[in-house]
Protein backbone atom coordinates (compact mmCIF):
# COMPACT_ATOMS: atom_id res chain seq x y z
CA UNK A 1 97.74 84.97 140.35
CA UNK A 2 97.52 88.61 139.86
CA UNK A 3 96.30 89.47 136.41
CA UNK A 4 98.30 91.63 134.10
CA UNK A 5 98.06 94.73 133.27
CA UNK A 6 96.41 95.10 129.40
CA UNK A 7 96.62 98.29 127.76
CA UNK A 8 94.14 98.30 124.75
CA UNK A 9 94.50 100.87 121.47
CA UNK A 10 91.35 100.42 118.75
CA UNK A 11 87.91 100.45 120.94
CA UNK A 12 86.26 100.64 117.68
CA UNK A 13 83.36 98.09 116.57
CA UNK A 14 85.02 95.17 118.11
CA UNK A 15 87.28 96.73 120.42
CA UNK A 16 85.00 98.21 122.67
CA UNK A 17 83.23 95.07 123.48
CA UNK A 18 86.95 93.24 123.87
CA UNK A 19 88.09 95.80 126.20
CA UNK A 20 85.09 96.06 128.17
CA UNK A 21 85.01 92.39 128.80
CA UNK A 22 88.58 93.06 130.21
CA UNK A 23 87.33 95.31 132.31
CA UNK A 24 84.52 93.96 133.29
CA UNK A 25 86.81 90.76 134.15
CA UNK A 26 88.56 92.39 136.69
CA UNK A 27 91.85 93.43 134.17
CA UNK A 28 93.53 96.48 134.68
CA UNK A 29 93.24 98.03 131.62
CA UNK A 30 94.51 101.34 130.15
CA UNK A 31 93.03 102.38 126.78
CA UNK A 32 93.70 104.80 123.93
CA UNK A 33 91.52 107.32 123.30
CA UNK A 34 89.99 108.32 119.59
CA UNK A 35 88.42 111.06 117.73
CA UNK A 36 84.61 108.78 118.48
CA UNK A 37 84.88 109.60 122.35
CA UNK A 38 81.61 107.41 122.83
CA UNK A 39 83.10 104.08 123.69
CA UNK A 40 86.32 105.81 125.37
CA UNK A 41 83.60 107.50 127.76
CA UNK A 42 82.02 104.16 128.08
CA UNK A 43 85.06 102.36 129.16
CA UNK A 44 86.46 104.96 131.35
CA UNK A 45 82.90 105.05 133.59
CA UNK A 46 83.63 101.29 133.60
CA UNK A 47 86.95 101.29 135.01
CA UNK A 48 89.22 101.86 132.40
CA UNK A 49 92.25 104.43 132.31
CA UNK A 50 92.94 106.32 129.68
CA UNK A 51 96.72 106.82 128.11
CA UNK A 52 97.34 109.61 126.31
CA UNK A 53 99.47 108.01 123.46
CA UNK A 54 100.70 104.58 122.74
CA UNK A 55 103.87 105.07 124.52
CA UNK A 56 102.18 105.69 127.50
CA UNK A 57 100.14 102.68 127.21
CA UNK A 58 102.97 100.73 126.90
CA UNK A 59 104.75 102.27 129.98
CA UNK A 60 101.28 101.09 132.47
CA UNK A 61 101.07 97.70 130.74
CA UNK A 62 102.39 94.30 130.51
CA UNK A 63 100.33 93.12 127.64
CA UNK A 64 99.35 95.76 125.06
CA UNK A 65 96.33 95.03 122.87
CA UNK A 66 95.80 96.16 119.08
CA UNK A 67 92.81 96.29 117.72
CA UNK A 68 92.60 98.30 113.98
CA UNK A 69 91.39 97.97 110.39
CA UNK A 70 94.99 97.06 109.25
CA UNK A 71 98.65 97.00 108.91
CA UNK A 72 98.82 100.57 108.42
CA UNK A 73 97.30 101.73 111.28
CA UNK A 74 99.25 99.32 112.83
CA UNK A 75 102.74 100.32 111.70
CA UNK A 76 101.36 103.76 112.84
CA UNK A 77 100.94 102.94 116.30
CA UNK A 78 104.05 101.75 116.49
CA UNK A 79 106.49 104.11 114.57
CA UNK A 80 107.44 107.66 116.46
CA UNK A 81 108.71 108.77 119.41
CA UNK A 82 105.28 108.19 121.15
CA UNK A 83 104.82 104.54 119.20
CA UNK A 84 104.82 101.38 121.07
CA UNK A 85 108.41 100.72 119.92
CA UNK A 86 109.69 103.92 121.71
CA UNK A 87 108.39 101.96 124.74
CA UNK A 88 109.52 98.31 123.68
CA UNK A 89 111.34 97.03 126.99
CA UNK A 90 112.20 93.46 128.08
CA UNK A 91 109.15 91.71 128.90
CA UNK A 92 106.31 93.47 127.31
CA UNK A 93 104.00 91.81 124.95
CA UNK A 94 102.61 93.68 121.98
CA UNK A 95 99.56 91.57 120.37
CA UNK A 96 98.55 92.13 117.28
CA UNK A 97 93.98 91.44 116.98
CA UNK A 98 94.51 93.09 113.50
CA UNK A 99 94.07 91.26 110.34
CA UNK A 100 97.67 92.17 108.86
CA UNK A 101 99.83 91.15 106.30
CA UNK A 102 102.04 88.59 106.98
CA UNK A 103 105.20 90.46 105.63
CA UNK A 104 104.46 93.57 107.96
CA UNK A 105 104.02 91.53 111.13
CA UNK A 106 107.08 89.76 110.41
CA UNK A 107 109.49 93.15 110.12
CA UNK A 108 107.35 94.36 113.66
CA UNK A 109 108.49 90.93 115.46
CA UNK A 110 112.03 91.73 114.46
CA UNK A 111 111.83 95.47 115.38
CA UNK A 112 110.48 94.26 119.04
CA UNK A 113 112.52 91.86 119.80
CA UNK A 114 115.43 93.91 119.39
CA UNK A 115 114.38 95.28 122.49
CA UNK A 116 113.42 91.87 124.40
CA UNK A 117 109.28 92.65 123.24
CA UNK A 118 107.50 89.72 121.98
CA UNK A 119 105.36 90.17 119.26
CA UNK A 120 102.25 87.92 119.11
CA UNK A 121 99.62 87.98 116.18
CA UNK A 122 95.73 86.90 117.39
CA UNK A 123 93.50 88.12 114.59
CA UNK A 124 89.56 87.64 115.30
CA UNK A 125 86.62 85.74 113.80
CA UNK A 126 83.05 86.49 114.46
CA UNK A 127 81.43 89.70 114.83
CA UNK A 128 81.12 92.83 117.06
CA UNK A 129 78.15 91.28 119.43
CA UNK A 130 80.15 88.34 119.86
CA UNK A 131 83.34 91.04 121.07
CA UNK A 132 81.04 91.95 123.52
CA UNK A 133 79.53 88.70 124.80
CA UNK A 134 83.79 87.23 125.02
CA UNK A 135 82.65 84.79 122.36
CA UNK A 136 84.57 85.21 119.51
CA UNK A 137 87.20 83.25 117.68
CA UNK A 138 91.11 83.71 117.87
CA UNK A 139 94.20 82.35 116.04
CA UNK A 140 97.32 82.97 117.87
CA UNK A 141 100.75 83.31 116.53
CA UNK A 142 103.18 82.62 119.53
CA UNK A 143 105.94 80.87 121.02
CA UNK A 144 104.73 78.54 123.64
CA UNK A 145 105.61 80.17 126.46
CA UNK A 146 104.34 83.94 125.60
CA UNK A 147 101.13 81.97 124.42
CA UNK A 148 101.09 80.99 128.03
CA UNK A 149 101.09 84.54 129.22
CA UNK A 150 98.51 85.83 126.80
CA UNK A 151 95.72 83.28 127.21
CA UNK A 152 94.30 84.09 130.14
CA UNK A 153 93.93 87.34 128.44
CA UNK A 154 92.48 86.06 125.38
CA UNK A 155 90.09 83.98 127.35
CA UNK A 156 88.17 87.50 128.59
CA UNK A 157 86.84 87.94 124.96
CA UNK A 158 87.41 84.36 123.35
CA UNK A 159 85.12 81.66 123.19
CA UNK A 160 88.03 79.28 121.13
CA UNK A 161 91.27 80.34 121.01
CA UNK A 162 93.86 78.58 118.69
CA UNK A 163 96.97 78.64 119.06
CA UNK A 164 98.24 77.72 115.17
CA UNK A 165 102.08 77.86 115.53
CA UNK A 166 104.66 80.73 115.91
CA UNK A 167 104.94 84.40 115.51
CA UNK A 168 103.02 85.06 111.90
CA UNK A 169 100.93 81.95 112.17
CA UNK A 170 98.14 83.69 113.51
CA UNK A 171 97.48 85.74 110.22
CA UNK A 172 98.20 83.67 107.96
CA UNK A 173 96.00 81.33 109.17
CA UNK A 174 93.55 83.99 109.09
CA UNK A 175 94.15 85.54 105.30
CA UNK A 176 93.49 81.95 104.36
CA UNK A 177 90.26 80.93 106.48
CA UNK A 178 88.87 84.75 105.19
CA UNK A 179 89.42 83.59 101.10
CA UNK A 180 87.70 80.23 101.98
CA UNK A 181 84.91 82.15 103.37
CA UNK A 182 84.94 85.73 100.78
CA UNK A 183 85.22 82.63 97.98
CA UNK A 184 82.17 81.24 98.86
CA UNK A 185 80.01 84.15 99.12
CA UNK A 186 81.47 85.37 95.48
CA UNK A 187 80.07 81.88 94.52
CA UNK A 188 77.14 82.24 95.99
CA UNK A 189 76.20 85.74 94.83
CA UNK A 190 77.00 84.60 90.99
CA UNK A 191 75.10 81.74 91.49
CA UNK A 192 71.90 83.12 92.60
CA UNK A 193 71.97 85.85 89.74
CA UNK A 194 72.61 82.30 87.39
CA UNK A 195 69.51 80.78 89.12
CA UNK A 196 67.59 84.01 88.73
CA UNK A 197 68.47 84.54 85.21
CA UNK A 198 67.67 80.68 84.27
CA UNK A 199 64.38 81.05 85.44
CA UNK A 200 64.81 79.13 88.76
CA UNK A 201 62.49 79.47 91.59
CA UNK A 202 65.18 80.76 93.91
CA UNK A 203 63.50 79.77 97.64
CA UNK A 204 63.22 75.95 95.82
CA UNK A 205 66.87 76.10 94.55
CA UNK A 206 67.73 77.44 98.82
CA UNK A 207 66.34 74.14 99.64
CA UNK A 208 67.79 71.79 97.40
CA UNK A 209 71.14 73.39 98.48
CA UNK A 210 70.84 73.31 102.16
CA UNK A 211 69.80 69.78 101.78
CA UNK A 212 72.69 68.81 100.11
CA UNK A 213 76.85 68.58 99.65
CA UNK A 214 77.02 72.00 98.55
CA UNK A 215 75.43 73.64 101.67
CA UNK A 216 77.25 75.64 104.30
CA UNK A 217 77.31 77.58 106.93
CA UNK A 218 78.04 80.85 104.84
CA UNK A 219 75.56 79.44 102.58
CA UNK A 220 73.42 79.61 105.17
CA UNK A 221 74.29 82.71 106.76
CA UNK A 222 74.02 84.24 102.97
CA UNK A 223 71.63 82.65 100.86
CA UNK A 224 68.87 83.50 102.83
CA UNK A 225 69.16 87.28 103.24
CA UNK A 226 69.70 87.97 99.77
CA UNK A 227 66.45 86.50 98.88
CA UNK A 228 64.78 88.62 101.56
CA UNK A 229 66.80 92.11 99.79
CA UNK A 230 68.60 92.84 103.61
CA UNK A 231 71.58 91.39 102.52
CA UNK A 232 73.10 91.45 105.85
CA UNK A 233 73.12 87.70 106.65
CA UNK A 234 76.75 87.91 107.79
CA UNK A 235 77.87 91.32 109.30
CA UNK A 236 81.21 91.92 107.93
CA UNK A 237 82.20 95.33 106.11
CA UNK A 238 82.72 94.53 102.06
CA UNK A 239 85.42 97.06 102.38
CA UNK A 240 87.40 95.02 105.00
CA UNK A 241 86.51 91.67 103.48
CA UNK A 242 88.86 93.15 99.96
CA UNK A 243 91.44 94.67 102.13
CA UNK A 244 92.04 91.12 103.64
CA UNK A 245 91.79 89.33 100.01
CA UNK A 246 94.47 91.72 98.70
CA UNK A 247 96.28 90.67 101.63
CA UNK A 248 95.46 87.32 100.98
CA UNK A 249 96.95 87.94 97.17
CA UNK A 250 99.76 89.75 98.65
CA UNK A 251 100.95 86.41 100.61
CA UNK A 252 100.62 84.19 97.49
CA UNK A 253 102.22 86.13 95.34
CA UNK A 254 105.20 86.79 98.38
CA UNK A 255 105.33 82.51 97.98
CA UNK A 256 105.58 82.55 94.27
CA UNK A 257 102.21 80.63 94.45
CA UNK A 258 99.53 80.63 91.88
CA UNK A 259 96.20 82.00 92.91
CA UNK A 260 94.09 82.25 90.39
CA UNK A 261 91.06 81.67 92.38
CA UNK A 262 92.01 84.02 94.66
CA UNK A 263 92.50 87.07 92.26
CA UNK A 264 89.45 86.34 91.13
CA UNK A 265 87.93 86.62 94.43
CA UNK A 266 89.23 89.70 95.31
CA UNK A 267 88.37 90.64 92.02
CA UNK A 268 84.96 90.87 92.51
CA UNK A 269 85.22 92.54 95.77
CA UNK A 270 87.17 95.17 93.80
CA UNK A 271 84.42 95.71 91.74
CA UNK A 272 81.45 95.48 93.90
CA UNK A 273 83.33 98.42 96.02
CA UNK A 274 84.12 100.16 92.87
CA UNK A 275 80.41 99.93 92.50
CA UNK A 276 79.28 101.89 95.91
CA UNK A 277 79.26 98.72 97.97
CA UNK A 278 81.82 99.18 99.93
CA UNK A 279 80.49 100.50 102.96
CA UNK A 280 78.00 97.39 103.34
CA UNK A 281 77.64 93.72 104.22
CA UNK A 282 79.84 91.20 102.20
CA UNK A 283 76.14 89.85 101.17
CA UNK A 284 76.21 92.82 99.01
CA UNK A 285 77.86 91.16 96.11
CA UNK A 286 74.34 89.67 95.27
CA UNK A 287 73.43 93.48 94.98
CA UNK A 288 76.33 93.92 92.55
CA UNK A 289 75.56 90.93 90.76
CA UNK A 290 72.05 92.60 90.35
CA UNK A 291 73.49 95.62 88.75
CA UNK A 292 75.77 93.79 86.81
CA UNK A 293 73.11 91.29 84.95
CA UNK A 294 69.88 93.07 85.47
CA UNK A 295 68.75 89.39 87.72
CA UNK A 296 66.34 89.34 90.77
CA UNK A 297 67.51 87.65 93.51
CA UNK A 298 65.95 89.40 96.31
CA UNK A 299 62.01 89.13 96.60
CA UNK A 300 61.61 92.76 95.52
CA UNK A 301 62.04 94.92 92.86
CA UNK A 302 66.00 95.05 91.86
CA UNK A 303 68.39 96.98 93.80
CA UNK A 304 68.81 100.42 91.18
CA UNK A 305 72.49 101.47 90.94
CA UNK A 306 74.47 102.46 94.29
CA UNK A 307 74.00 105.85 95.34
């Protein structure tokens, strides 16, 4: 079957390696251009076209592609006379690879399908060097048969796709999966300053954990690289990671749902960003939990206060 035509807007971190696997994959893809003309440059020598607004996009493609930090930006790409809803037409697919709040996604399915455009939400797991090996993880929010029409898509970038129900599936299932894991690393972080603090020898209380009920594979993705002072054990912005949990707090609240947990959560996120963290690794809580108690986690003198 001829493949469709994918128009992509957000080759940031892990767009660029999405879209270039859909090049690369033999998808003709039109992109959006940004103000970091690096990986539009790189795509373009690839194969790609580039559109000169969303609109446009929209107009070459079957399936268009989002890709940004939030709902926001998203709303933004779609609002004006050059947004993807000025080009809504019967048949075109706009999918959402945003994590977005639930309530925002919901108002952009209605807006769409006004004009006979399905609206799909796919948010991602896993990092950018998974984007660019196709490896990473996506939950789908579709009907069955525009699921149909986007996997093949989804497989040019995705390792496991999931398709987790209907329109607005997709991120809620993610805002949920992203407290489990934020939750843990909060844990984690306050843990290791409590070890620290009690005297503990910190590399001994590792291995009791990873041998045990309480171990993980955040644990082990975390643990470990705060004792070494990188802190980088899993590469995800702290920034992004409390811009989900509020979303996350948002959706709970919307249900009339207690959530004390995750307030708390998002909580600390709030304040390790409040502390200069924001711009790093989520690992970096252990950093703020540093600052906060005066404890050593990492094997090195302790982390002074954030520039």
């Amino acid at each position: 079957m001829e493949k469709p035509r994918v128009g992509f807007i957000g080759v940031g971190l892990m767009g660029h390696g999405m879209a270039g696997n859909l090049v690369e994959k033999g998808f003709p893809t039109t992109i959006l251009g940004n103000r970091n003309r690096a990986p539009v440059e790189d795509l373009v020598r690839r194969g790609a076209v580039e559109g000169r607004d969303p609109a446009a996009v929209a107009a070459a493609c079957d399936i268009v592609v989002i890709c940004v930090t939030g709902s926001p930006e998203v709303q933004a790409i779609c609002d004006g006379p050059k947004g993807l809803l000025a080009a809504a037409r019967d048949g075109l697919i706009v999918m959402d690879c945003s994590t977005s709040e639930p309530s925002s996604s919901a108002k952009l399915c209605q807006a769409f399908a006004r004009s006979g455009t399905a609206f799909v939400d796919a948010p991602l797991a896993r990092t950018p060097k998974e984007a660019a090996e196709g490896r990473l993880n996506v939950m789908v929010g579709a009907e069955p048969a525009i699921f149909a029409r986007v996997e093949p898509v989804l497989k040019a970038f995705a390792e496991n796709i999931f398709h987790v129900g209907g329109p607005g599936a997709g991120h809620k299932t993610k805002l949920v999966n992203n407290f489990l894991a934020m939750g843990q690393i909060a844990l984690i972080a306050e843990a290791m300053a409590a070890g620290a603090e009690a005297g503990l020898d910190l590399d001994a209380f590792v291995r009791v954990v990873s041998a045990g009920g309480a171990n993980s594979g955040i644990f082990q993705m975390v643990a470990p690289s705060m004792l070494a002072g990188t802190f980088d054990g899993l590469r995800f912005g702290l920034d992004l990671a409390r811009k989900d949990l509020r979303y996350y707090t948002h959706m709970t609240e919307s249900l009339n749902l207690p959530s004390h947990l995750g307030e708390a959560v998002h909580q600390a996120f709030v304040l390790a960003s409040a502390m200069g963290f924001g711009g790093e690794y989520v690992g970096s809580l252990g950093k703020a939990q540093e600052n906060l108690t005066g404890a050593r986690i990492a094997r090195r003198p302790a982390c002074g206060a954030a520039a």
